[in-house]
C-alpha atoms as a PDB file:
ATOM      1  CA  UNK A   1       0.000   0.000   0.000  1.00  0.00           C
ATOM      2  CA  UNK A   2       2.782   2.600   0.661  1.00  0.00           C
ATOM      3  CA  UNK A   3       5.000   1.469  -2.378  1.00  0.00           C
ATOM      4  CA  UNK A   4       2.023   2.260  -4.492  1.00  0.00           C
ATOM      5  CA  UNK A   5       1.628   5.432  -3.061  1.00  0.00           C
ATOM      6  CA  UNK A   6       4.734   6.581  -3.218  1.00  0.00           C
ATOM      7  CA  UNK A   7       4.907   5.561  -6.993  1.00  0.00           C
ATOM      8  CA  UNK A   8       1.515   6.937  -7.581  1.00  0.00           C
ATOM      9  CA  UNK A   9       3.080  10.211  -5.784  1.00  0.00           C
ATOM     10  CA  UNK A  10       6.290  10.640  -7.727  1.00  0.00           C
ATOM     11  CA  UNK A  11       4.361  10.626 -10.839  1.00  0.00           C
ATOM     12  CA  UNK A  12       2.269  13.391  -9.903  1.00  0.00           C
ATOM     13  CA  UNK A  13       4.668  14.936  -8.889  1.00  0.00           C
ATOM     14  CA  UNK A  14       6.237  15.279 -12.028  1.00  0.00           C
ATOM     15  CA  UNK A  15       3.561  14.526 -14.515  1.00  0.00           C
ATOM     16  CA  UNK A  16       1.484  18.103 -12.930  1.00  0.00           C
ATOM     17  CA  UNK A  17       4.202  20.413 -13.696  1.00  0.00           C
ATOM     18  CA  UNK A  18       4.372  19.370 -17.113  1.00  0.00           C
ATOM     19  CA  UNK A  19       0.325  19.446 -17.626  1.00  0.00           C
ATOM     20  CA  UNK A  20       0.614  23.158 -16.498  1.00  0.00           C
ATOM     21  CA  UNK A  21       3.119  24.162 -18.528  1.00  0.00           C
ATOM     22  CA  UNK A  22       2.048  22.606 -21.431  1.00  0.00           C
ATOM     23  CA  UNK A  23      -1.693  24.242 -20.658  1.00  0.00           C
ATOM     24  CA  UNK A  24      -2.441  26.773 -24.066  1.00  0.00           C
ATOM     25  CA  UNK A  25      -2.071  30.708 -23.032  1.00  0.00           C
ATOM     26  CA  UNK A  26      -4.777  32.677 -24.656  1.00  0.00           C
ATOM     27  CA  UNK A  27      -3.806  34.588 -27.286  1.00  0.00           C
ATOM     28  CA  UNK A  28      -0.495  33.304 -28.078  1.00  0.00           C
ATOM     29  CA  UNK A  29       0.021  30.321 -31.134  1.00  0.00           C
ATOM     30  CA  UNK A  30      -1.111  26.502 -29.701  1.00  0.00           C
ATOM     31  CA  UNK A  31      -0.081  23.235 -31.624  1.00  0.00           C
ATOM     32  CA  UNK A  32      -3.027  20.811 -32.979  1.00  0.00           C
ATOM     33  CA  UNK A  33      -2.333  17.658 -32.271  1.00  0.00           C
ATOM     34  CA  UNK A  34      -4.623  14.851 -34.093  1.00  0.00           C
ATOM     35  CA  UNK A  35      -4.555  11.291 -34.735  1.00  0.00           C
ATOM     36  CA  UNK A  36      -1.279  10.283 -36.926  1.00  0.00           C
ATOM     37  CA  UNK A  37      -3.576   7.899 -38.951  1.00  0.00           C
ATOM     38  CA  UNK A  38      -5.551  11.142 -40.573  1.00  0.00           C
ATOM     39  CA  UNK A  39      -4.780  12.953 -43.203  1.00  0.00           C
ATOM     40  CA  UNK A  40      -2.810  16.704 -43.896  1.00  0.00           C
ATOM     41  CA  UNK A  41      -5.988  17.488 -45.068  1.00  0.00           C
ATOM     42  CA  UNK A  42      -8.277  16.027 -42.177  1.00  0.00           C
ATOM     43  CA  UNK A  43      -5.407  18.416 -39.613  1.00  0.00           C
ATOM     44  CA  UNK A  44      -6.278  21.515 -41.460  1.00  0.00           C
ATOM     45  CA  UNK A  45     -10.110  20.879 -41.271  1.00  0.00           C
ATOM     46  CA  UNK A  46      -9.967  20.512 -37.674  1.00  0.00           C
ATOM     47  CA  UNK A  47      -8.156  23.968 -37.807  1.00  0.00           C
ATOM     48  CA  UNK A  48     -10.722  25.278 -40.207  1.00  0.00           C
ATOM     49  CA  UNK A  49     -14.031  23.932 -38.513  1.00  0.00           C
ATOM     50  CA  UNK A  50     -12.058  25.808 -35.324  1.00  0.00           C
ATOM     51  CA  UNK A  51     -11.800  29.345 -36.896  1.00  0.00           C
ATOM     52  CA  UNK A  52      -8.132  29.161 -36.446  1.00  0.00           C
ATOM     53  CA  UNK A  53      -5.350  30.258 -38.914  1.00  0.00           C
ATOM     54  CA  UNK A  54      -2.216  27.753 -39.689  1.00  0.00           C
ATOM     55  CA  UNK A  55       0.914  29.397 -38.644  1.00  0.00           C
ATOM     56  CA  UNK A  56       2.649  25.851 -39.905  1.00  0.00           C
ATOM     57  CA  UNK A  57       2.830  22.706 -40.677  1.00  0.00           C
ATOM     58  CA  UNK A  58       5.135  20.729 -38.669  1.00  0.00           C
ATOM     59  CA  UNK A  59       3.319  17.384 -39.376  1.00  0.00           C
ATOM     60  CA  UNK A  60       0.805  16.108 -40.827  1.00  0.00           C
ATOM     61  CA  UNK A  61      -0.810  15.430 -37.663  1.00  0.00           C
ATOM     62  CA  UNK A  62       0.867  18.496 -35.726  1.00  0.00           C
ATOM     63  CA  UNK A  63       0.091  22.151 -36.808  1.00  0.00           C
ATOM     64  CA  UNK A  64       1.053  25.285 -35.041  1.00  0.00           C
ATOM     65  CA  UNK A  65      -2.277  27.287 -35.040  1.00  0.00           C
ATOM     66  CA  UNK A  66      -3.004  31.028 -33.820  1.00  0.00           C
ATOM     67  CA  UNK A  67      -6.626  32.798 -33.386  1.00  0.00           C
ATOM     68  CA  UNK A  68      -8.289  35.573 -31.853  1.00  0.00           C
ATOM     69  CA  UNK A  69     -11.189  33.854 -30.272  1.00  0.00           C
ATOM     70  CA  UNK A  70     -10.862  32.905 -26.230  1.00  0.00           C
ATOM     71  CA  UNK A  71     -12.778  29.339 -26.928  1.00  0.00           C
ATOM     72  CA  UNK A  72      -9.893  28.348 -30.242  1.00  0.00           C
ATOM     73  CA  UNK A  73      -8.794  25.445 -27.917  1.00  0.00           C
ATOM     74  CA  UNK A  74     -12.466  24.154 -26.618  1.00  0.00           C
ATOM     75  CA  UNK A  75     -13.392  24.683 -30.961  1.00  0.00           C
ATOM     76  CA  UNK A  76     -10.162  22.394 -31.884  1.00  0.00           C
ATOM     77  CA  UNK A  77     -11.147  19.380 -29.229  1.00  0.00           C
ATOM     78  CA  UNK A  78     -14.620  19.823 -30.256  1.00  0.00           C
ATOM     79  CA  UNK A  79     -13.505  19.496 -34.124  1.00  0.00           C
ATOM     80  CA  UNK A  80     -11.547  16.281 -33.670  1.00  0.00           C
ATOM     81  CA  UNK A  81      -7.826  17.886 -32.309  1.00  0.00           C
ATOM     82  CA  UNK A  82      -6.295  14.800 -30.009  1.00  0.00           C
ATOM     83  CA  UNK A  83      -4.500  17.572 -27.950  1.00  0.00           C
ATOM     84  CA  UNK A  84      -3.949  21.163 -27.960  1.00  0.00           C
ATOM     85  CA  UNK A  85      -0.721  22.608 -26.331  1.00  0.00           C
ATOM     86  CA  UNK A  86       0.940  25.329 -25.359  1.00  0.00           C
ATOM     87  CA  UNK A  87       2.846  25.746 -29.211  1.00  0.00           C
ATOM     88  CA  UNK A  88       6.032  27.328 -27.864  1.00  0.00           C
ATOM     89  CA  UNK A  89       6.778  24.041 -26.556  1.00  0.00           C
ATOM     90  CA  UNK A  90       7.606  22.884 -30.279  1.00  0.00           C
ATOM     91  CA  UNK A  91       9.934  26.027 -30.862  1.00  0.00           C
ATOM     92  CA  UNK A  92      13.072  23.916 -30.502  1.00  0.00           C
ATOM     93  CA  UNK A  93      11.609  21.566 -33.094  1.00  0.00           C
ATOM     94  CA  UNK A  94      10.513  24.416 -35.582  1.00  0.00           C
ATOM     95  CA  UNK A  95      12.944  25.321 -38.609  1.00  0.00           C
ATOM     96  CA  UNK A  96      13.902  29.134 -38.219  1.00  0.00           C
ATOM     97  CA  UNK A  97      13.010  31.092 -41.355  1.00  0.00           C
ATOM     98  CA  UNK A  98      15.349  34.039 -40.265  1.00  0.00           C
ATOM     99  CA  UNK A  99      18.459  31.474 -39.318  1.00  0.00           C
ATOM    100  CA  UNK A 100      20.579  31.018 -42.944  1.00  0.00           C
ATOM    101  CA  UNK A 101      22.041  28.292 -44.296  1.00  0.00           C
ATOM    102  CA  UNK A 102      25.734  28.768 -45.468  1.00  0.00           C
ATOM    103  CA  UNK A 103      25.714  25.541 -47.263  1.00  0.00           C
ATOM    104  CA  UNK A 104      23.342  26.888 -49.730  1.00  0.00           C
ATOM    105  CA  UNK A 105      24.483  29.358 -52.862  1.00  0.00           C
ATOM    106  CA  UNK A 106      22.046  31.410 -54.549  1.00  0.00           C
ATOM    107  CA  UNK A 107      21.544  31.274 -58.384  1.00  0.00           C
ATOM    108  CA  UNK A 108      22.806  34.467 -60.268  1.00  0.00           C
END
């Protein structure tokens, strides 16, 4: 009874933090999570049906998704999103449009 409690414990204890701070802030960008088995397509409906505008693609089951309205995240669940979450968690997986690549030569 006290083992299980203690494991039962420790993963609260560490499983709550991360729930918080992956909890969507109004008004900043959230990340639309659906089922991997749908399509692109199917991802961007949810998004659509939601009244939310794709900031990107980062999947095609993961789409980084900003809107004005205070009820964008109870509109994605309600349109078929798996999970909606906070979207500047994903900022270290994002590519950086401003960051350049050296590799690469322009054509002249």
């Amino acid at each position: 009874m006290a083992r299980s409690f203690v494991v039962l414990f420790g993963a609260a204890a560490l499983l709550l933090p991360l729930a918080v701070g992956a909890y969507p802030v109004p008004g900043e960008p959230v990340a639309v999570i659906g089922s991997p088995f749908r399509s692109e397509a199917d991802q961007f409906g949810i998004v659509a049906a939601a009244g939310g505008d794709v900031v990107q693609s980062v999947a095609s089951f993961v789409t980084i998704v900003r809107g004005d309205d205070p009820h964008l995240v109870a509109k994605l669940y309600a349109a078929g999103a798996v999970a909606v979450i906070r979207g500047s968690l994903l900022a270290g997986c994002l590519p950086s449009a401003s960051t350049p690549n050296p590799t690469l030569k322009e054509n002249v």
